[in-house]
PDB file of N, CA and C in Angstrom:
ATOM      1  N   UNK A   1      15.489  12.311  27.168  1.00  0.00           N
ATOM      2  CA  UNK A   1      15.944  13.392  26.324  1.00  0.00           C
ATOM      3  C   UNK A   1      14.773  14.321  26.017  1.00  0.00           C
ATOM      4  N   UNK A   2      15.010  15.828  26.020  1.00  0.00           N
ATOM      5  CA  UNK A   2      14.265  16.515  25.359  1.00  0.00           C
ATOM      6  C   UNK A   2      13.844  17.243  24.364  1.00  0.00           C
ATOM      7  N   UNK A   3      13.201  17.466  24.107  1.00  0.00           N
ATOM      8  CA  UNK A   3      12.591  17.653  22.430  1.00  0.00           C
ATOM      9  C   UNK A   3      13.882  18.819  22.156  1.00  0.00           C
ATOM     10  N   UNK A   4      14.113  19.772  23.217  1.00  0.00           N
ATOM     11  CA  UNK A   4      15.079  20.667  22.473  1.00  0.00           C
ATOM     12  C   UNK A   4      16.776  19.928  22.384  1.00  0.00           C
ATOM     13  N   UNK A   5      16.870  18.627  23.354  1.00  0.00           N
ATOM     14  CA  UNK A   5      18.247  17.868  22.989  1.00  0.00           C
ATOM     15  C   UNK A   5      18.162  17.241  21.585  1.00  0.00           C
ATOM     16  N   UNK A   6      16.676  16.694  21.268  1.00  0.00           N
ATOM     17  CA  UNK A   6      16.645  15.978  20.121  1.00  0.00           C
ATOM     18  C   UNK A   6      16.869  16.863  18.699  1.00  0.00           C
ATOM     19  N   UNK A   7      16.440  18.085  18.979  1.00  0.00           N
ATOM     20  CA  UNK A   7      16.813  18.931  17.954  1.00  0.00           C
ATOM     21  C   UNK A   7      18.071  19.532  18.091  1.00  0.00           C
ATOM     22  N   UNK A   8      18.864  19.383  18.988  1.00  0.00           N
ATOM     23  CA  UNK A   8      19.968  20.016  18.787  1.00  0.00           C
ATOM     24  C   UNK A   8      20.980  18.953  18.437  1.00  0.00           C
ATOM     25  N   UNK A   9      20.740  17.839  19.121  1.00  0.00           N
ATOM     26  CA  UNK A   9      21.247  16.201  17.609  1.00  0.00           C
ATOM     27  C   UNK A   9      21.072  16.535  16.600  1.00  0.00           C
ATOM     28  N   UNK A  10      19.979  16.715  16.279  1.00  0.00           N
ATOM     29  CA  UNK A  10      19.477  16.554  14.904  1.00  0.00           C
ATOM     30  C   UNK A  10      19.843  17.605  13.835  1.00  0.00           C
ATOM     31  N   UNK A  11      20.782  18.391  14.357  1.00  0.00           N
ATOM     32  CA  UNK A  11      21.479  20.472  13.869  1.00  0.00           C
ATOM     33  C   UNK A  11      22.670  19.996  13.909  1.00  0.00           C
ATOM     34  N   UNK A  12      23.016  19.499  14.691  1.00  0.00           N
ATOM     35  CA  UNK A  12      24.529  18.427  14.390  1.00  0.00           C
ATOM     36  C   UNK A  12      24.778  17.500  13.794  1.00  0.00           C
ATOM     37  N   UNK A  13      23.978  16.681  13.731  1.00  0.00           N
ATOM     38  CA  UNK A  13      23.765  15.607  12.732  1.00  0.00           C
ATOM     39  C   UNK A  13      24.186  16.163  10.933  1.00  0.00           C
ATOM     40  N   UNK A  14      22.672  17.135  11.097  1.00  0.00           N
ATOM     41  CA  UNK A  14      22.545  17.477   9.400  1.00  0.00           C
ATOM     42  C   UNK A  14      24.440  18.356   9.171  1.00  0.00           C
ATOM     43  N   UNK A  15      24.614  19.134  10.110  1.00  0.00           N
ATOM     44  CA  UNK A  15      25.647  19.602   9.774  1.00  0.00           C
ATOM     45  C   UNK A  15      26.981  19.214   9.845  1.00  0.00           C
ATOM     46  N   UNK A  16      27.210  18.227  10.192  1.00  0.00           N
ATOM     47  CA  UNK A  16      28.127  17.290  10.085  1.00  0.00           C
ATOM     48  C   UNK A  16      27.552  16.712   8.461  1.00  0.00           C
ATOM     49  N   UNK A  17      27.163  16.178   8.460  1.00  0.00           N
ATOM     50  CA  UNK A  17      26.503  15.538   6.835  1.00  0.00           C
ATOM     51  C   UNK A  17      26.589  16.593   5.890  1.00  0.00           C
ATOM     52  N   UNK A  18      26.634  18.139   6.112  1.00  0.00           N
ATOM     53  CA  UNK A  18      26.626  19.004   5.218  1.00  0.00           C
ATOM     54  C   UNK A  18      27.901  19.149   4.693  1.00  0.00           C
ATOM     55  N   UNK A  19      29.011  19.338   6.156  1.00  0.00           N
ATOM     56  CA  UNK A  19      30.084  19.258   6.212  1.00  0.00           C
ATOM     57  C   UNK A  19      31.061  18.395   5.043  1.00  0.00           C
ATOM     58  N   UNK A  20      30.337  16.647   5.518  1.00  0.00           N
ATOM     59  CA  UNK A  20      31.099  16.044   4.396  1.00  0.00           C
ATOM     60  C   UNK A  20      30.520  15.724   3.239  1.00  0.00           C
ATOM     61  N   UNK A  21      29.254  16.479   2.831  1.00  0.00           N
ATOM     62  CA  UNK A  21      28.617  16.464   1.155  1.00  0.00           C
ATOM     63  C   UNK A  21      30.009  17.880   0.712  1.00  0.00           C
ATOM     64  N   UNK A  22      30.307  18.875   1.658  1.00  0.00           N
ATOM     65  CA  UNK A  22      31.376  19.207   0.707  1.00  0.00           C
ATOM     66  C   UNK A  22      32.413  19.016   0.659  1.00  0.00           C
ATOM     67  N   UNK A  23      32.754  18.078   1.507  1.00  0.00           N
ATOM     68  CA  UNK A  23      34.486  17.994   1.005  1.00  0.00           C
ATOM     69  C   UNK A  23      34.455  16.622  -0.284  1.00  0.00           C
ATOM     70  N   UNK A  24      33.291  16.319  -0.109  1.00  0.00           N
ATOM     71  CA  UNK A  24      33.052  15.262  -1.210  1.00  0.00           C
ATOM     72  C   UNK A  24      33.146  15.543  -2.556  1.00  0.00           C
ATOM     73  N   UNK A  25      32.442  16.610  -2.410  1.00  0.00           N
ATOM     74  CA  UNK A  25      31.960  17.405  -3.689  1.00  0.00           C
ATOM     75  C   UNK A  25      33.735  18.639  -4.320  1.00  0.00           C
ATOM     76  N   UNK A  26      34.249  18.450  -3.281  1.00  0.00           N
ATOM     77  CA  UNK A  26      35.464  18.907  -3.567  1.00  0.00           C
ATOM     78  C   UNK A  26      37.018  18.226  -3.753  1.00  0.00           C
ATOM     79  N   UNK A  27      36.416  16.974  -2.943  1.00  0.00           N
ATOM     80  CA  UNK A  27      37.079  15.995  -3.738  1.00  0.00           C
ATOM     81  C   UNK A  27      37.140  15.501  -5.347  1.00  0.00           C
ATOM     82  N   UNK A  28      35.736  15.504  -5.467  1.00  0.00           N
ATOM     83  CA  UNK A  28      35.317  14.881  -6.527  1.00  0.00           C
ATOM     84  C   UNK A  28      35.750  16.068  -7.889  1.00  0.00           C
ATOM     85  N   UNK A  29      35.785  17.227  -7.273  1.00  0.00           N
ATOM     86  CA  UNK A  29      36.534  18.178  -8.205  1.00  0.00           C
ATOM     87  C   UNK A  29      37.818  18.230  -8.769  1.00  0.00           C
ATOM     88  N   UNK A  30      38.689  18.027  -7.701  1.00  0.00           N
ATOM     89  CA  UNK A  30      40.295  18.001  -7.819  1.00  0.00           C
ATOM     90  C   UNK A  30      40.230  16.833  -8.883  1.00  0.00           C
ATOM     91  N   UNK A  31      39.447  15.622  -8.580  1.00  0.00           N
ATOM     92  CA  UNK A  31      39.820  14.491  -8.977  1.00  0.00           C
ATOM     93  C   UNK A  31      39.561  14.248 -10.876  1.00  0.00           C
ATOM     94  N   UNK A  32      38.470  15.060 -10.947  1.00  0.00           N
ATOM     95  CA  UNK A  32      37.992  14.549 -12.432  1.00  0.00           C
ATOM     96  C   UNK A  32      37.668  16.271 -12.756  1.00  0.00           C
ATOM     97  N   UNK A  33      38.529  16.964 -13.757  1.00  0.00           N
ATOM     98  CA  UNK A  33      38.327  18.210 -14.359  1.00  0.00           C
ATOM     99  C   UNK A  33      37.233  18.186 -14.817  1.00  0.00           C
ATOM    100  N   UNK A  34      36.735  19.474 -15.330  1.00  0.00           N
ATOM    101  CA  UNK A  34      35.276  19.500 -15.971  1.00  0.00           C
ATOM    102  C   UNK A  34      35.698  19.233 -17.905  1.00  0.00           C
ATOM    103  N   UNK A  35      34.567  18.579 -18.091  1.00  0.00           N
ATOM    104  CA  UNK A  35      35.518  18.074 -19.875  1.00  0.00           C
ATOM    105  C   UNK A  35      36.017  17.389 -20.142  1.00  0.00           C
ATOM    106  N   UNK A  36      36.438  16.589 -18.960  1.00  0.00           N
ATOM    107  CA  UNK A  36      37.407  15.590 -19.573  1.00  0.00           C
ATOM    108  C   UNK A  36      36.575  13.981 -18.919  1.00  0.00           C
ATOM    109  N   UNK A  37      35.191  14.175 -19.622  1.00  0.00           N
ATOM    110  CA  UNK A  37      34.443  12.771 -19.392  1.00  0.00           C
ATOM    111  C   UNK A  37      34.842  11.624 -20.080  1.00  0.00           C
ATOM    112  N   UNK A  38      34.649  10.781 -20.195  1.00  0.00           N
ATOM    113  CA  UNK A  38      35.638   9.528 -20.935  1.00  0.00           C
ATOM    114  C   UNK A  38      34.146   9.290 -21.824  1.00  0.00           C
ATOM    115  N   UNK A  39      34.164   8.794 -22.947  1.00  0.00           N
ATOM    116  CA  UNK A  39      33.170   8.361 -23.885  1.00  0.00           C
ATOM    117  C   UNK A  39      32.355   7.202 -23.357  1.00  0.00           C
ATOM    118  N   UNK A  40      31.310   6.995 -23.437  1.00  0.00           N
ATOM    119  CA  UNK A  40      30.701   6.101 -23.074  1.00  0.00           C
ATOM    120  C   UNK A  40      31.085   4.311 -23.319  1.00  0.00           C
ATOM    121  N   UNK A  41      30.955   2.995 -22.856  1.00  0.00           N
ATOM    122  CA  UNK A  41      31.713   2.194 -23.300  1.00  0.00           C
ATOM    123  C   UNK A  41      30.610   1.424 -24.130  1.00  0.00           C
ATOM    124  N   UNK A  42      30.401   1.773 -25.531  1.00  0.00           N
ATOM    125  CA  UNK A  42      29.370   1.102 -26.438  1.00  0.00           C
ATOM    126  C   UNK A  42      29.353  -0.389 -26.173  1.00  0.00           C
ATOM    127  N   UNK A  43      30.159  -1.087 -25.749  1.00  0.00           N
ATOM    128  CA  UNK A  43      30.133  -2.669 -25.856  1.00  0.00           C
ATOM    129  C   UNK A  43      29.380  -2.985 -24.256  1.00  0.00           C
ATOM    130  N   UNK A  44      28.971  -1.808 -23.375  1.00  0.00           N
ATOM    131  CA  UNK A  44      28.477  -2.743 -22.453  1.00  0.00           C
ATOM    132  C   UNK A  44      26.633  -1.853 -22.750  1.00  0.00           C
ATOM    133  N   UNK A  45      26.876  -1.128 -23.710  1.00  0.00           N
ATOM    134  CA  UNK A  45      25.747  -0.662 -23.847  1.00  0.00           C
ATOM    135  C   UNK A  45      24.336  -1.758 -24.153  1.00  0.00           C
ATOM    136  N   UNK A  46      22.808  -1.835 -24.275  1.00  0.00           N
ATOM    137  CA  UNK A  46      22.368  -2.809 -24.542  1.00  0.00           C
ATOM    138  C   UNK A  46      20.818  -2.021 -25.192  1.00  0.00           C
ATOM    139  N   UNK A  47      20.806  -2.252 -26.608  1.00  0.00           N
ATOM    140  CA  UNK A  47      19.303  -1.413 -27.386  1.00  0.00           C
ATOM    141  C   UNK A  47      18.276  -2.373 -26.663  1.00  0.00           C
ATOM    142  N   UNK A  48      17.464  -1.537 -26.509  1.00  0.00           N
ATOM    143  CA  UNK A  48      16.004  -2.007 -25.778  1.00  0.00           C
ATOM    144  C   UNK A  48      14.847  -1.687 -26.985  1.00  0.00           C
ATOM    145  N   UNK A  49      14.236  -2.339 -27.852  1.00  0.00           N
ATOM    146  CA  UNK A  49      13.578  -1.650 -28.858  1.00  0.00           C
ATOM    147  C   UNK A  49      12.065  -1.389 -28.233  1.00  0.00           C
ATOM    148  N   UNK A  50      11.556  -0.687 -29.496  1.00  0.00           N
ATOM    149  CA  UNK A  50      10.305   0.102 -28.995  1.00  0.00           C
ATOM    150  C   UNK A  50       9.032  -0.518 -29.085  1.00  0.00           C
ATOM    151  N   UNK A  51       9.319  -1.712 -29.822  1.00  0.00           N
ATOM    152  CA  UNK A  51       7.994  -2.735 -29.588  1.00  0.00           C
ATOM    153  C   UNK A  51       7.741  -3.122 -28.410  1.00  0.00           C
ATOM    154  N   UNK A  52       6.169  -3.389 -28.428  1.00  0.00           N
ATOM    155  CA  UNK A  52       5.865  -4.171 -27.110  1.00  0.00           C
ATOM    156  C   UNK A  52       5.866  -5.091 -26.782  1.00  0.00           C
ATOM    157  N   UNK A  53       6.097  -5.620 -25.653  1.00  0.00           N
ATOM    158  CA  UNK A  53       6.044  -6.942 -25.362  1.00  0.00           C
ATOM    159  C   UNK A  53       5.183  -7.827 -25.634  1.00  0.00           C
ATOM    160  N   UNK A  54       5.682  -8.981 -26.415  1.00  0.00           N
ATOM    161  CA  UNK A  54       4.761  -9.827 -26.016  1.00  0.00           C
ATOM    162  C   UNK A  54       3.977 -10.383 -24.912  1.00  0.00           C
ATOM    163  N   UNK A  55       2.365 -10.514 -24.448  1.00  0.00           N
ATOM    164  CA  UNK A  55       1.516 -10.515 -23.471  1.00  0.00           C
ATOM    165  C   UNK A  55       1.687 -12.001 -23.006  1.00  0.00           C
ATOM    166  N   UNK A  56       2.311 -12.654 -23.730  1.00  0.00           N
ATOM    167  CA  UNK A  56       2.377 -14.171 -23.490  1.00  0.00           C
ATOM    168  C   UNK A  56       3.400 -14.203 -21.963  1.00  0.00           C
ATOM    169  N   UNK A  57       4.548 -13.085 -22.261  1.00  0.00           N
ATOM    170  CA  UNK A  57       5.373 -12.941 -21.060  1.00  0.00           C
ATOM    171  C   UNK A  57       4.599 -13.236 -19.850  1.00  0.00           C
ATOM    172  N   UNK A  58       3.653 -12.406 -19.976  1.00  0.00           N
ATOM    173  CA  UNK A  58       3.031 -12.067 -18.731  1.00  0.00           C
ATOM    174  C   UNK A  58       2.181 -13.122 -17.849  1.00  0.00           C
ATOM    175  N   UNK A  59       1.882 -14.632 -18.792  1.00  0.00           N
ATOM    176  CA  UNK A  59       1.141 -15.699 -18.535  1.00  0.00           C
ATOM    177  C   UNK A  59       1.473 -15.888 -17.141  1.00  0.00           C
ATOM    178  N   UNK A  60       0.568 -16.007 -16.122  1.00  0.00           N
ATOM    179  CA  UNK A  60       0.621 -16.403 -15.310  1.00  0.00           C
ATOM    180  C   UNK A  60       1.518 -15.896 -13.618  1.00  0.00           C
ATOM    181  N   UNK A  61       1.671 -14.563 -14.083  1.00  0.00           N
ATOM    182  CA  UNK A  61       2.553 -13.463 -13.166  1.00  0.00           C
ATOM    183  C   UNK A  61       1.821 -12.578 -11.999  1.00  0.00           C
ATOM    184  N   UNK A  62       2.175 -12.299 -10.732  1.00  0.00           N
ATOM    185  CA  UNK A  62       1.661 -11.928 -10.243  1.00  0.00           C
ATOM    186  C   UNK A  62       2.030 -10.158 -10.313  1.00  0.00           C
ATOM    187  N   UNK A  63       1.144  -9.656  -9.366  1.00  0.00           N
ATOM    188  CA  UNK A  63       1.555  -8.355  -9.305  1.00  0.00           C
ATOM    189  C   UNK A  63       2.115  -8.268  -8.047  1.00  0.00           C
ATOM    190  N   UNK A  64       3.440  -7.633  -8.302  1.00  0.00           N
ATOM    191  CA  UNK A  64       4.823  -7.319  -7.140  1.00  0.00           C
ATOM    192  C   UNK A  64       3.759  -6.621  -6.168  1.00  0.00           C
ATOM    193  N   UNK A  65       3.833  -7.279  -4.853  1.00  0.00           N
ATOM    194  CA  UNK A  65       3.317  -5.727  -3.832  1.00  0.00           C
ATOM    195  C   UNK A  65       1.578  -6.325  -3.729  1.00  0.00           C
ATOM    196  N   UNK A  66       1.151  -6.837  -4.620  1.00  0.00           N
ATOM    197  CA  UNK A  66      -0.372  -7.376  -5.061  1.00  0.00           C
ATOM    198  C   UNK A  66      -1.217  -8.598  -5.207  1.00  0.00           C
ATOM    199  N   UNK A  67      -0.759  -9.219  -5.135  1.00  0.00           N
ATOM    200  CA  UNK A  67      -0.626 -10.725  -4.900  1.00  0.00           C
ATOM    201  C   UNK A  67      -1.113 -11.160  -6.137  1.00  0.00           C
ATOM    202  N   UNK A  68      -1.848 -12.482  -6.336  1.00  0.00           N
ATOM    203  CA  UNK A  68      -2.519 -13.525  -7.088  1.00  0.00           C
ATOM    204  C   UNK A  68      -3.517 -12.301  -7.877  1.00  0.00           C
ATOM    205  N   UNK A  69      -3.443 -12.867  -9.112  1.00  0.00           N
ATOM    206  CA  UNK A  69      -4.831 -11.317 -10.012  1.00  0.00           C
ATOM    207  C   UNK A  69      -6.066 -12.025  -9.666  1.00  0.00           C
ATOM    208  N   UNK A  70      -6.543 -13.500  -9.541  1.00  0.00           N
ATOM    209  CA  UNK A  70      -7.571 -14.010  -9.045  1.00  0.00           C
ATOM    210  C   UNK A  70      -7.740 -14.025  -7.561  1.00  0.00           C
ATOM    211  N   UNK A  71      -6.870 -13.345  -6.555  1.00  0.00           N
ATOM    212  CA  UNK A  71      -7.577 -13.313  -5.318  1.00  0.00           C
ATOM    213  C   UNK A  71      -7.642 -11.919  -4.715  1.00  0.00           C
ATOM    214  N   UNK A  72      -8.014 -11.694  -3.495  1.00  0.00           N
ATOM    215  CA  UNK A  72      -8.069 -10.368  -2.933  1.00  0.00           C
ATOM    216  C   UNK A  72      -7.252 -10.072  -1.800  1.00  0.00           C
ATOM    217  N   UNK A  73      -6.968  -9.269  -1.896  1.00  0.00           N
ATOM    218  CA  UNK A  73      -5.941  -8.263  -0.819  1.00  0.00           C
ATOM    219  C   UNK A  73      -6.316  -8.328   0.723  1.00  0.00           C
ATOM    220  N   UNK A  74      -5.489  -9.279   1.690  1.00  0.00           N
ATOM    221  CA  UNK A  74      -6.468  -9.099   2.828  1.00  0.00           C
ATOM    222  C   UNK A  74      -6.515  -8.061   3.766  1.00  0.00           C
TER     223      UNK A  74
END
């Protein structure tokens, strides 16, 4: 294939995808008027307060992505 087939995939591709971001987006219109959002459902809501964590949590945790805090990255 050549670079100008790969771009002309790739002009069809996006526009096909453009295609159905709007009928989506016009679906999603018909379906739910503007205003008429439903209230939030307080009972699955959950307060997170503004204190900090206790550091004790942290006993013995690594860092995601980072390994062991006592060893090194090879």
């Amino acid at each position: 294939m050549s670079l100008q087939d790969d771009l002309n995939a790739v002009r069809r591709n996006l526009d096909e995808l453009t295609r159905k971001v709007e009928q989506l987006e016009k679906k999603a219109a018909r379906q739910k008027p503007e205003g008429s959002a439903a209230p939030p459902d307080r009972s699955r809501m959950v307060t997170v307060p503004d204190t900090p964590y206790d550091n004790a949590l942290w006993t013995d945790t690594d860092d995601e992505g980072l390994g062991a805090r006592d060893r090194h990255a090879p």
